[in-house]
Protein backbone atom coordinates (compact mmCIF):
# COMPACT_ATOMS: atom_id res chain seq x y z
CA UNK A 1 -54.09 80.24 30.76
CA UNK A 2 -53.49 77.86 33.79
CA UNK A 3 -49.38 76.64 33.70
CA UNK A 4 -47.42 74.08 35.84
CA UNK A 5 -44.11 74.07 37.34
CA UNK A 6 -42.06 71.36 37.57
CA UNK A 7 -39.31 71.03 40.18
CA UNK A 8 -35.86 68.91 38.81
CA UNK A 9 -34.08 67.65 42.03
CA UNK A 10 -30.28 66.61 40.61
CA UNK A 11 -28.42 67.75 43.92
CA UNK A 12 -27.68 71.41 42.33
CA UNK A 13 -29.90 74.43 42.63
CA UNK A 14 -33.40 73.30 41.87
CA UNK A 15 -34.80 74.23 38.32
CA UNK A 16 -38.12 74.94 37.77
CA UNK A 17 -39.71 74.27 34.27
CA UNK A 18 -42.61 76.48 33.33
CA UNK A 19 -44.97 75.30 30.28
CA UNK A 20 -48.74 75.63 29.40
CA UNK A 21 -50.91 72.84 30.36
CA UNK A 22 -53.22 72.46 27.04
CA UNK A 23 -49.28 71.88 25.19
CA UNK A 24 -48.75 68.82 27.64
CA UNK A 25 -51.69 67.36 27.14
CA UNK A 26 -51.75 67.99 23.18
CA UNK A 27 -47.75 66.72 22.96
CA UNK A 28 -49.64 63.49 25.25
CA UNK A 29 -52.10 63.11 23.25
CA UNK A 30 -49.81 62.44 20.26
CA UNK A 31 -47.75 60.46 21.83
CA UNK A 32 -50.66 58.06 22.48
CA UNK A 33 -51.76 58.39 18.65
CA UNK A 34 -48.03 57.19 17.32
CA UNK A 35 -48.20 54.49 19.84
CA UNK A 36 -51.54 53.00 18.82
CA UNK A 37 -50.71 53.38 14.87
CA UNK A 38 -47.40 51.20 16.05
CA UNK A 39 -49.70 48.77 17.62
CA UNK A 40 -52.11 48.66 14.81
CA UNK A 41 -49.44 47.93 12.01
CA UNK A 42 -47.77 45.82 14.11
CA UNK A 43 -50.76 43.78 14.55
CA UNK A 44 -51.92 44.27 11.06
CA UNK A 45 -49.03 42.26 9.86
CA UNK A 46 -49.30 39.61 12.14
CA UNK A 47 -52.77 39.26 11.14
CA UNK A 48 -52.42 39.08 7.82
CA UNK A 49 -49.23 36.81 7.96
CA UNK A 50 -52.20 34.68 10.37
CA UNK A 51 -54.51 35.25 7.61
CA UNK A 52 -52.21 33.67 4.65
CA UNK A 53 -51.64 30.80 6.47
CA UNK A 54 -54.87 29.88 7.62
CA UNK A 55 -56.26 30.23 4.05
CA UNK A 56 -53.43 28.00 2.49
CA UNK A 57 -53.88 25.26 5.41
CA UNK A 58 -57.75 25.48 4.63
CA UNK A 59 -57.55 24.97 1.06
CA UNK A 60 -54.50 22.45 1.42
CA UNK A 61 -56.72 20.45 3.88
CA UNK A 62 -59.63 20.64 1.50
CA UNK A 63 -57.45 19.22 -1.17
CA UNK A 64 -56.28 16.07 0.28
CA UNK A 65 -59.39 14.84 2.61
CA UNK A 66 -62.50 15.79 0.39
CA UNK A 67 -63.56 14.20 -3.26
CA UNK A 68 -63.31 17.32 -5.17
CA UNK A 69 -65.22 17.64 -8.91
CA UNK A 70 -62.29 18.50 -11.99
CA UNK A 71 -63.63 19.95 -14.91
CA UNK A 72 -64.94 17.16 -16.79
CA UNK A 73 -67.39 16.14 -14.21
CA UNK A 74 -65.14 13.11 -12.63
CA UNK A 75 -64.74 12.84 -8.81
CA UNK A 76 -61.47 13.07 -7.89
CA UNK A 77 -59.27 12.12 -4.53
CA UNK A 78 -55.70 13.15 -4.11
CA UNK A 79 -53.66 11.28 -1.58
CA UNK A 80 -50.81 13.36 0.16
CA UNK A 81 -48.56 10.56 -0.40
CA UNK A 82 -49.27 11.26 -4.36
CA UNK A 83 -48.77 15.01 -3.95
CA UNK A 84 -45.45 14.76 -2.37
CA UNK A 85 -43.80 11.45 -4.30
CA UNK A 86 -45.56 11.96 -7.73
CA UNK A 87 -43.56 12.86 -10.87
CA UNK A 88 -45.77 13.54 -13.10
CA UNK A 89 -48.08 17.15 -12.62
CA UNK A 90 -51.13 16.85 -15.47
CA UNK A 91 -54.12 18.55 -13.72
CA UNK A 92 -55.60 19.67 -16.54
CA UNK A 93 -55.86 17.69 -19.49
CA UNK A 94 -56.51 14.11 -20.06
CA UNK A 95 -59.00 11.73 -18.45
CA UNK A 96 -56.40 10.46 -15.93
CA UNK A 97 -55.11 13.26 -13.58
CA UNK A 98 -51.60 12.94 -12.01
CA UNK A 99 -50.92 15.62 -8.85
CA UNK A 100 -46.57 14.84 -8.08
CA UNK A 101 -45.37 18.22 -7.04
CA UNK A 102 -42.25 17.32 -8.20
CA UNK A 103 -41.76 18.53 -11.77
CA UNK A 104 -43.58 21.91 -10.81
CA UNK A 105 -40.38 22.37 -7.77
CA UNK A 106 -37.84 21.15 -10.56
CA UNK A 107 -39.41 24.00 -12.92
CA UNK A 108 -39.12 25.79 -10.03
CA UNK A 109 -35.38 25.23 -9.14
CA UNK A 110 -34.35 25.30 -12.45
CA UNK A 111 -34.79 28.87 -13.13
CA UNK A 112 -33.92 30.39 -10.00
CA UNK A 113 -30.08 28.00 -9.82
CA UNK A 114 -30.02 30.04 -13.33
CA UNK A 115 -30.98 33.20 -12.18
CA UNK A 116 -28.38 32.94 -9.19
CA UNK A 117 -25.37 31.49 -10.89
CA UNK A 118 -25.81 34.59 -13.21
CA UNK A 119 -26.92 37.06 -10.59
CA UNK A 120 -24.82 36.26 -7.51
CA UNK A 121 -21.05 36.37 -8.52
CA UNK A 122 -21.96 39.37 -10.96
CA UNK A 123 -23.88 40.86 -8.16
CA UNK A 124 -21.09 40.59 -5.41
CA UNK A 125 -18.40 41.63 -7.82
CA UNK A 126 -20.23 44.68 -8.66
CA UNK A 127 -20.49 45.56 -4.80
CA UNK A 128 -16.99 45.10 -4.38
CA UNK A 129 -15.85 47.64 -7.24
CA UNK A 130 -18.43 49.93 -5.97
CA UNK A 131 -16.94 49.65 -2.19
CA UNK A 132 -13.60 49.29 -2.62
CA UNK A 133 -12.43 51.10 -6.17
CA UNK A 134 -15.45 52.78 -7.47
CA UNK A 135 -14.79 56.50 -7.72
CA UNK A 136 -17.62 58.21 -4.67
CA UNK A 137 -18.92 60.60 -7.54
CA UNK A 138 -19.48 57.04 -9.85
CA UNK A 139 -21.03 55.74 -7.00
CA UNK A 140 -23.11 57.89 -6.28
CA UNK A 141 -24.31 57.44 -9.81
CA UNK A 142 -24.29 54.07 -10.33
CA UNK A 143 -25.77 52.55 -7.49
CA UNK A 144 -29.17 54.98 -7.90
CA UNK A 145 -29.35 53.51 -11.08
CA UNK A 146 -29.14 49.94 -10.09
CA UNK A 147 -31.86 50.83 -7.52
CA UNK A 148 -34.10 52.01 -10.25
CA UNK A 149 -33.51 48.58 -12.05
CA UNK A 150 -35.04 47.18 -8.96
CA UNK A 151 -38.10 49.09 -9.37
CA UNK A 152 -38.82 47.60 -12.86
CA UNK A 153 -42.30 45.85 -13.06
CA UNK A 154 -41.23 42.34 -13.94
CA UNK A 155 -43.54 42.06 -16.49
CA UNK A 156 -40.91 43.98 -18.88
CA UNK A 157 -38.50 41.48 -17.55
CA UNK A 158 -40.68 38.78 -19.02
CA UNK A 159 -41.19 40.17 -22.20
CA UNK A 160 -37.52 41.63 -22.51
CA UNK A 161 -36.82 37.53 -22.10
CA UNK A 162 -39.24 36.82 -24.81
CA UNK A 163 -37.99 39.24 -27.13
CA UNK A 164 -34.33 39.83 -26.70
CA UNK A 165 -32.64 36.91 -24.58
CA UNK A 166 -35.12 33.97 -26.28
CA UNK A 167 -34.47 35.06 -29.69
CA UNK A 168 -30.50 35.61 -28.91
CA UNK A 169 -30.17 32.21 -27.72
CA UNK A 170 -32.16 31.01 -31.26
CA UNK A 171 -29.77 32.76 -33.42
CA UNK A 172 -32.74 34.82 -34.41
CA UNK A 173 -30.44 37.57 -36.17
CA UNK A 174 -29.29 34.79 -38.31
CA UNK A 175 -31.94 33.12 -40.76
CA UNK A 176 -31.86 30.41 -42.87
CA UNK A 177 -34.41 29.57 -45.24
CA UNK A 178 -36.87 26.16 -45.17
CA UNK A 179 -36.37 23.97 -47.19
CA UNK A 180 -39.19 21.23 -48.56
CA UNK A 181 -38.12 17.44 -48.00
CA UNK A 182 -36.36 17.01 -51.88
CA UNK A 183 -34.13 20.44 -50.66
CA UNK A 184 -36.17 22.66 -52.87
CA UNK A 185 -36.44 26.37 -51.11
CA UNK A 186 -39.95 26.41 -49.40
CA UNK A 187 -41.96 29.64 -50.30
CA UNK A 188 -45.43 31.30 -49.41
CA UNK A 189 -47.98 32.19 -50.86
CA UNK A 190 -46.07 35.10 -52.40
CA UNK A 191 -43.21 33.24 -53.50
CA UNK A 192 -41.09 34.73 -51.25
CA UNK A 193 -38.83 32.26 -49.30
CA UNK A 194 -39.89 30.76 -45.61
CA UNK A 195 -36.68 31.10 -43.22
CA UNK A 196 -36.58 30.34 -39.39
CA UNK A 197 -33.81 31.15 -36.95
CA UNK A 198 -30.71 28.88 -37.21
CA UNK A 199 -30.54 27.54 -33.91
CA UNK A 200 -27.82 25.44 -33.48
CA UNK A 201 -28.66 24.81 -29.67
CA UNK A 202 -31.40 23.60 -30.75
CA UNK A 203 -33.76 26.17 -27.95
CA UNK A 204 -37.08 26.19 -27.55
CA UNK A 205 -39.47 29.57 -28.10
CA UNK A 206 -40.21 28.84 -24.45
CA UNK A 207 -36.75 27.76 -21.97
CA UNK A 208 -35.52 27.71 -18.74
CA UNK A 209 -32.40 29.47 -19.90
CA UNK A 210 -33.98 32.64 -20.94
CA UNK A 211 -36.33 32.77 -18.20
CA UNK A 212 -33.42 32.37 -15.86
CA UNK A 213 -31.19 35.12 -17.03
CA UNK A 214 -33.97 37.25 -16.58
CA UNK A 215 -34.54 36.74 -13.20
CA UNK A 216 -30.75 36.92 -12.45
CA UNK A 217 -31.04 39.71 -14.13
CA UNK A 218 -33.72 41.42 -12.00
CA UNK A 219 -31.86 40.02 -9.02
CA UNK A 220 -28.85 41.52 -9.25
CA UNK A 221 -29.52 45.58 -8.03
CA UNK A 222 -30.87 43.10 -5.09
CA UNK A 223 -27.64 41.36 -4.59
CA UNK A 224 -25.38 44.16 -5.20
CA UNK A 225 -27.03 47.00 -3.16
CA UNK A 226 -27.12 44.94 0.08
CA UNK A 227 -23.74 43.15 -0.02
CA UNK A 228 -22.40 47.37 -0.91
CA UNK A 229 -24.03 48.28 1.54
CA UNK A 230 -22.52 44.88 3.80
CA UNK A 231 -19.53 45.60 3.01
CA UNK A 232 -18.80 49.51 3.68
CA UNK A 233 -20.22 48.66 6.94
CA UNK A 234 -17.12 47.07 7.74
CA UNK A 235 -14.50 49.29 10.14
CA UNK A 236 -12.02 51.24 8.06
CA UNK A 237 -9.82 50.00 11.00
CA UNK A 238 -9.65 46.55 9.69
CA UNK A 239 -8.67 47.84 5.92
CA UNK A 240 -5.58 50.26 7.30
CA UNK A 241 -4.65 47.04 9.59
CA UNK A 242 -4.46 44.88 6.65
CA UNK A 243 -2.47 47.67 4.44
CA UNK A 244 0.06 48.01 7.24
CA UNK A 245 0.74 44.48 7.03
CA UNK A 246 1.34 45.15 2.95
CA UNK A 247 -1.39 43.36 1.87
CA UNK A 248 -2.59 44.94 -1.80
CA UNK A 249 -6.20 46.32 -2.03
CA UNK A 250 -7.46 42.90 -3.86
CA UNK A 251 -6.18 40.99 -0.74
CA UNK A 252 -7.53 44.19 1.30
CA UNK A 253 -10.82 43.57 -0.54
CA UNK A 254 -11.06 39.70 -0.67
CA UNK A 255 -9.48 38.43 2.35
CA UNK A 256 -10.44 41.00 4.97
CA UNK A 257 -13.44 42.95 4.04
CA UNK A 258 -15.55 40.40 1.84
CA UNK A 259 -15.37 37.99 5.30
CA UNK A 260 -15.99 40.63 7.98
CA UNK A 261 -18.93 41.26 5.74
CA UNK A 262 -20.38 38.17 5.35
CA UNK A 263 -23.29 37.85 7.26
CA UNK A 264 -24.88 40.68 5.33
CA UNK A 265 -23.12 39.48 1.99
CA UNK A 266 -25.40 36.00 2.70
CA UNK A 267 -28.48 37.92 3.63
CA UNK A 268 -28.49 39.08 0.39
CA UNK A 269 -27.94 36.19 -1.27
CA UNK A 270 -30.93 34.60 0.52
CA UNK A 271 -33.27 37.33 -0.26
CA UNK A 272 -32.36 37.07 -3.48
CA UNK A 273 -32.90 33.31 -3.82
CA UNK A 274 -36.42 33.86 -2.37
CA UNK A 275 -36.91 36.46 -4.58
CA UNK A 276 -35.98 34.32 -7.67
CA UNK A 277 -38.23 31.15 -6.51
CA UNK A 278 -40.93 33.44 -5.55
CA UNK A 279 -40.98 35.29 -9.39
CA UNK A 280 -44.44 35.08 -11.36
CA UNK A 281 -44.41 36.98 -14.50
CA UNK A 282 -41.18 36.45 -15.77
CA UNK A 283 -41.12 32.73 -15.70
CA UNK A 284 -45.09 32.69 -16.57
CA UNK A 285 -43.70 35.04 -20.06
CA UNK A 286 -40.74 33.41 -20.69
CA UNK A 287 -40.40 29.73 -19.43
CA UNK A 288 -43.55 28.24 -20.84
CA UNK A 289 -46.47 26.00 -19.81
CA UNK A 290 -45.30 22.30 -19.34
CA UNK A 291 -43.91 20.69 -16.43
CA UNK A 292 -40.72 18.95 -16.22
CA UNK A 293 -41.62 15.59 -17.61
CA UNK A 294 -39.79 13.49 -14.49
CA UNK A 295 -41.09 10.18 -15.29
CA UNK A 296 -40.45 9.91 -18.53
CA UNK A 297 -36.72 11.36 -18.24
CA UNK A 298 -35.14 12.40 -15.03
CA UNK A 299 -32.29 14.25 -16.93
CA UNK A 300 -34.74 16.75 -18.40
CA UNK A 301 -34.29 18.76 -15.57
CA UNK A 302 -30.96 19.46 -16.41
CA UNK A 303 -31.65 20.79 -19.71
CA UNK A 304 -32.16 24.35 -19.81
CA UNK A 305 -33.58 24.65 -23.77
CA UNK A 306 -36.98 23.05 -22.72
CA UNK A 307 -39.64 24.46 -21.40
CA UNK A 308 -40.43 24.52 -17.86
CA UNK A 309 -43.33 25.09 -15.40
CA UNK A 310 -42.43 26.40 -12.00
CA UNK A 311 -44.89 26.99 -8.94
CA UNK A 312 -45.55 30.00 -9.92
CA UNK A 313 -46.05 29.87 -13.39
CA UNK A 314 -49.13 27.10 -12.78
CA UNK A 315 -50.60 29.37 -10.36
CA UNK A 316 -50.85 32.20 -13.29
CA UNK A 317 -52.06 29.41 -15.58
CA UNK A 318 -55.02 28.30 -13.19
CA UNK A 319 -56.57 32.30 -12.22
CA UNK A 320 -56.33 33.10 -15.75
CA UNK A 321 -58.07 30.00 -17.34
CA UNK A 322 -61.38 28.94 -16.78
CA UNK A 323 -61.60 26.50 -13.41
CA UNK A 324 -64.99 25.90 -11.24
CA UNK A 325 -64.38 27.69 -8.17
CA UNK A 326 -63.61 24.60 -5.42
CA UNK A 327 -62.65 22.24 -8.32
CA UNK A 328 -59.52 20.23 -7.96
CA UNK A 329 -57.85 22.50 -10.61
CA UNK A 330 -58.54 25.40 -8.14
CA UNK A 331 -57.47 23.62 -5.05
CA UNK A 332 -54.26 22.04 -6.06
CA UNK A 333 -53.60 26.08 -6.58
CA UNK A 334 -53.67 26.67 -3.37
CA UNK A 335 -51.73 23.91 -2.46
CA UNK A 336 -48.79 24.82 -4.35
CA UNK A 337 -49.16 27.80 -3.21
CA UNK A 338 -49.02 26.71 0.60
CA UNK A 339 -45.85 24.26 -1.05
CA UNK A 340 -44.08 27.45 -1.95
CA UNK A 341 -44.60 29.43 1.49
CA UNK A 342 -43.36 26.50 3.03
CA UNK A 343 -39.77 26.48 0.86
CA UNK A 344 -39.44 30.52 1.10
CA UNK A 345 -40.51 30.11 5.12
CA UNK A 346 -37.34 27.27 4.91
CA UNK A 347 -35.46 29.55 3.59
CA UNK A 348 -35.70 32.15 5.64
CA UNK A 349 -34.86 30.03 8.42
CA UNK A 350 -31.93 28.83 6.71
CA UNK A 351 -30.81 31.98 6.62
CA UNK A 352 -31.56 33.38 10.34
CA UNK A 353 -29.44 30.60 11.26
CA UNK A 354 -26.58 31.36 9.00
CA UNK A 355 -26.31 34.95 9.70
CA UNK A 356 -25.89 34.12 13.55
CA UNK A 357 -23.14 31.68 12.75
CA UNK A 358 -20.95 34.27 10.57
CA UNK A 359 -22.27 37.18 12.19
CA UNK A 360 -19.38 39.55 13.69
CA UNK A 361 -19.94 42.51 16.09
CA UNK A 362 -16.91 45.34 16.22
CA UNK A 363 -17.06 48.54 18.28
């Protein structure tokens, strides 16, 4: 078996290194093989990020410069001015077809504000009591667990909202019966008597409300595992300085740690916001089929009992029904679609440029 020496010249004794050449090369040849897979998934991702984009811009395009065909048989033209002013979103139904993008970003910011008044405060409290006073055997416990509650399909998200949190909010546990209009009980065909849930709130089968809460649900393992994680990144240094100075360990927790960890503490926040506005199954469950009726009532969209459309939800509503393929139904789809990637891509910038402005470095 040939070998190879190899002489190390450091300004001590020279050292010679002895090894089989078929090793070299095989140890070489490996090397090469990582490097390429590196390339390959970089490049992968890029491609496909490429790949997204240029199919929403395509689509988009198509939607606002060609007549497109809706299902009735009607040519149809959609100005961008219209897409980006309208208030009223009725693609579907009716003779006359209105394409404002507004009420489907109301739906849209409806749930998620929900979702992260819930999930955010509850979320960052729960990382501080896991940081800062949680027991390391309960952590080590607790925060698996929340982990796991990340890993829940959101599917049982939506249907936990349509059968536990909807029917909560109803006063579903509390029945009263029907009653016929001269206040006589109303009964079936049985004779037994009709009831229906009391709801004094007066909520809808379908809300915003219920579809909210269980995306701030879903969101908060998000929000409390990173900021945790956030904040016992920060220097025990700081915590003893601020202890010397007799601060107590809520002042220890709120005014010294929670700030030195705030750049990660709003990272998780925004990927927890995208996460929210980016949800499909809970809202398409839970929230219902209807846009926001903006221009008939502006307030609507701060009522929470009604139901609500978001981006997402339409986009559900359009693959599952039955739309010609390259009919406006199916293009407006992909430019709500392209709407959304442009509000998480906003977002994400948003956030690049906060974390470099509260970012802190400590050696």
């Amino acid at each position: 078996m040939a070998t190879f020496s190899t002489t190390i010249n450091t300004g001590l004794p020279s050292v010679t290194r002895l090894g089989k050449e078929r090793s070299v090369r095989l140890r070489n040849l490996r090397e090469r093989l990582i490097l390429a897979a590196l390339i390959f998934c970089g490049f992968f991702t890029v491609a496909t990020t490429v790949t997204i984009i240029g199919i929403l811009g395509l689509h988009a395009w198509e939607f606002f410069t060609h007549e497109m065909v809706d299902a009735q048989g009607n040519i149809t033209r959609v100005s961008f001015l219209e897409f980006i002013t309208g208030l009223e979103w009725n693609p579907l139904l009716g003779a006359e077809k209105h394409f404002g993008i507004w009420p489907l970003i109301a739906g849209t910011g409806m749930v998620a504000t929900i979702a992260m008044i819930f999930a955010l405060p509850l979320g960052l409290i729960t990382a501080i009591w896991l940081s800062e006073y949680a027991n390391p055997k309960v952590r080590a416990v607790i925060k698996p667990v929340l982990e796991i509650i990340a890993g829940i399909p959101t599917v049982v998200f939506g249907f936990f909202a349509l059968t536990i949190i909807t029917p909560t909010l109803r006063f579903a546990f509390w029945q009263v019966p029907l009653t016929n209009p001269d206040g006589s009980p109303m009964l079936d065909s049985n004779g037994n008597v009709l009831t229906e849930p009391l709801n004094p709130l007066n909520f809808g089968t379908y809300n915003a409300l219920a579809a909210g809460l269980a995306v701030g649900i879903m969101c908060i393992p998000i929000v409390t595992s990173l900021s945790e994680d956030a904040l016992r990144a920060v220097p025990r240094a700081l915590r003893e300085g601020a202890y010397g100075l007799g601060s107590s360990k809520f002042e220890t927790s709120v005014k010294v740690v929670v700030p030195a960890a705030l750049s990660g503490i709003i990272a998780a926040f925004l990927l927890a916001i995208a996460r929210a506005v980016g949800e499909t199954m809970i809202v398409a469950l839970a929230a219902g089929a209807t846009p926001v009726r903006l221009f008939e009532d502006p307030a609507a969209i701060l009522d929470p009992r009604t139901q609500v459309q978001p981006m997402t939800g339409f986009m559900v509503q359009i693959f599952l029904g039955d739309v010609a393929h390259g009919g406006v139904e199916y293009l407006s789809c992909y430019t709500v679609a392209a709407t959304l990637f442009i509000i998480t891509f906003l977002l994400t910038l948003i956030g690049g440029v906060i974390r470099r402005r509260f970012r802190q470095a400590y050696d």
